[in-house]
C-alpha atoms as a PDB file:
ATOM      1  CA  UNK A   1     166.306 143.618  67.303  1.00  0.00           C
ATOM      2  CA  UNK A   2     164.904 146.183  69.252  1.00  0.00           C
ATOM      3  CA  UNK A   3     165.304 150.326  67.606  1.00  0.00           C
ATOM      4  CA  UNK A   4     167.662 152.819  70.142  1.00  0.00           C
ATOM      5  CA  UNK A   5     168.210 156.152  69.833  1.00  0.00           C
ATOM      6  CA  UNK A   6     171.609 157.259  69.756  1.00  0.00           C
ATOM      7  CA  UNK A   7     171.930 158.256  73.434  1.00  0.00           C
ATOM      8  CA  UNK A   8     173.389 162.137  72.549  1.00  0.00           C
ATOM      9  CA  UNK A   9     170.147 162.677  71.024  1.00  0.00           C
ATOM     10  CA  UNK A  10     168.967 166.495  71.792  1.00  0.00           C
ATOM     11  CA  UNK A  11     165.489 167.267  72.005  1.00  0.00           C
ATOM     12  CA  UNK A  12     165.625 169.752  69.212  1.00  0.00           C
ATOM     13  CA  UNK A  13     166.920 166.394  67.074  1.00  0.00           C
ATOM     14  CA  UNK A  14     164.167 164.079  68.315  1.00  0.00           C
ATOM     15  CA  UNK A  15     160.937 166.599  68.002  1.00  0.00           C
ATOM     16  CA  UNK A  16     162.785 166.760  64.230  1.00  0.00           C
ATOM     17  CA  UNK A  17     162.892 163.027  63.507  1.00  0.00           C
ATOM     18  CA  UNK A  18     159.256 163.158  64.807  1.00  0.00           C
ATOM     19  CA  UNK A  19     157.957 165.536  62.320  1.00  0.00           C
ATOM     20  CA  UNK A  20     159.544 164.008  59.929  1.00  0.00           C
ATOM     21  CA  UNK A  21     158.082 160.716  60.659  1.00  0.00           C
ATOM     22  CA  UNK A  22     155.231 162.715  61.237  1.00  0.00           C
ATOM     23  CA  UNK A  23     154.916 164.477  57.583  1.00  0.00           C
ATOM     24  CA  UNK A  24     155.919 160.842  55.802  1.00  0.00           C
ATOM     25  CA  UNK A  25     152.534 159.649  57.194  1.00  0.00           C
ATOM     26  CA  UNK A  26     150.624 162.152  56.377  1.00  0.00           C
ATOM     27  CA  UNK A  27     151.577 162.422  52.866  1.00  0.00           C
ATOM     28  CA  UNK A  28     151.199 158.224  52.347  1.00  0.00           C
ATOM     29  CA  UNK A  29     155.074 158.160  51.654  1.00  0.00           C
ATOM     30  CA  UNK A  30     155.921 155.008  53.940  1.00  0.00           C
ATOM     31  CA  UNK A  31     155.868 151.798  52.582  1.00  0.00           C
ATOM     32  CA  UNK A  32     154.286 149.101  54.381  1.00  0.00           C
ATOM     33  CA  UNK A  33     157.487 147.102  54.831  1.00  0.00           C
ATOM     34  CA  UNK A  34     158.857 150.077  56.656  1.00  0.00           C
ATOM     35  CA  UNK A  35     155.891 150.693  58.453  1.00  0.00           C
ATOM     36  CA  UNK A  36     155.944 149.293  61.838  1.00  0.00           C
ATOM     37  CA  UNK A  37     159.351 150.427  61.820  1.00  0.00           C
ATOM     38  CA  UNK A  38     158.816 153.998  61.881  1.00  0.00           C
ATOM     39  CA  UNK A  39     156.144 153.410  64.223  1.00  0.00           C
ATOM     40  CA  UNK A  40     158.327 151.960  66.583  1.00  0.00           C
ATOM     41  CA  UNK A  41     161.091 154.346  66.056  1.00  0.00           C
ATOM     42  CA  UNK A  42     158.244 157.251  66.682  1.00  0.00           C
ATOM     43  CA  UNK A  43     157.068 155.434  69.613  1.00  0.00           C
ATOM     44  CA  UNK A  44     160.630 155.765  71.015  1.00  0.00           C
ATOM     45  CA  UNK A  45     160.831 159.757  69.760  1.00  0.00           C
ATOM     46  CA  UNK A  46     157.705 160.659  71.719  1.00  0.00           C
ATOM     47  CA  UNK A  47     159.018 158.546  74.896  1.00  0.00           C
ATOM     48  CA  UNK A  48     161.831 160.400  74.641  1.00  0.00           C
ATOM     49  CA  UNK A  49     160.709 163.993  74.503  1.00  0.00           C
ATOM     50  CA  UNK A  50     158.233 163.503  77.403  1.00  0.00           C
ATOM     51  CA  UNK A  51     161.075 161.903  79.558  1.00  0.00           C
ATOM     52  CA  UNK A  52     162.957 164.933  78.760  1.00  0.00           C
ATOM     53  CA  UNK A  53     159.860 167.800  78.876  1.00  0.00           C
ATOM     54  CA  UNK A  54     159.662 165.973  82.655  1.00  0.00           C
ATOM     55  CA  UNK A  55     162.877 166.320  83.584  1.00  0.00           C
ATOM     56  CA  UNK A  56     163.620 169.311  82.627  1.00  0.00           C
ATOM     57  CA  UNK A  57     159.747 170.827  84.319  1.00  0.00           C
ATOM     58  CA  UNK A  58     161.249 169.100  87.897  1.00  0.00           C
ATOM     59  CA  UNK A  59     164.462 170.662  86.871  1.00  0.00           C
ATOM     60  CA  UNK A  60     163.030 173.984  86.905  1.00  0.00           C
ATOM     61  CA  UNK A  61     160.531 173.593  90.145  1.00  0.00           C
ATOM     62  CA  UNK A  62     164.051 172.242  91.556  1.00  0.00           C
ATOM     63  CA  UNK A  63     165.651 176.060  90.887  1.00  0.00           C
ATOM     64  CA  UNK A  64     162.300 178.237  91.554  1.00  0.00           C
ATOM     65  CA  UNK A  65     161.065 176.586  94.735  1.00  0.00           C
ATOM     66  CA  UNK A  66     164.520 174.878  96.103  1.00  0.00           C
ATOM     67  CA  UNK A  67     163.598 174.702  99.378  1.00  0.00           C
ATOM     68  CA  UNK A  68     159.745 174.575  99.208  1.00  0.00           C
ATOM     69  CA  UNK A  69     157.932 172.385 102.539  1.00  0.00           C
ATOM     70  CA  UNK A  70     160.840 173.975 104.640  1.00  0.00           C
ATOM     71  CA  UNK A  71     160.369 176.839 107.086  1.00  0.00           C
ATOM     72  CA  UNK A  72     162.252 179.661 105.685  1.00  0.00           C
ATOM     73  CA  UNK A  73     164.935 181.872 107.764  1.00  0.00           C
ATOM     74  CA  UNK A  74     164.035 185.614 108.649  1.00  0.00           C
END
């Protein structure tokens, strides 16, 4: 069964559940049955927060430059 995140995730929420994935690594808290788990589920974080750093950077070029390769009016 493949891990989703619930699809109202914020980005705020995600970068959270990363750290906190994040922090039970570093301190050696994860047991090895739950491993790969929180591996994948980190996997799907980070995918997440790039997909959403992107859209939101073309989101913003979108408002700053809306009409950038056109000629503009005088």
């Amino acid at each position: 069964m493949a891990a989703k995140l619930d699809p109202k995730l914020k980005y705020d929420q995600a970068l959270e559940q990363l750290q906190e994935i994040v922090n039970l690594l570093e301190r050696k808290e994860i047991n090895i049955d739950d491993l790969a788990g929180k591996v994948k589920q980190a996997k799907l974080l980070v995918d997440f927060c790039r997909e959403k750093l992107d859209s939101t950077e073309e989101e913003i070029n979108k408002i700053i430059s809306p009409n950038e390769g056109e000629e503009k009016p005088f």
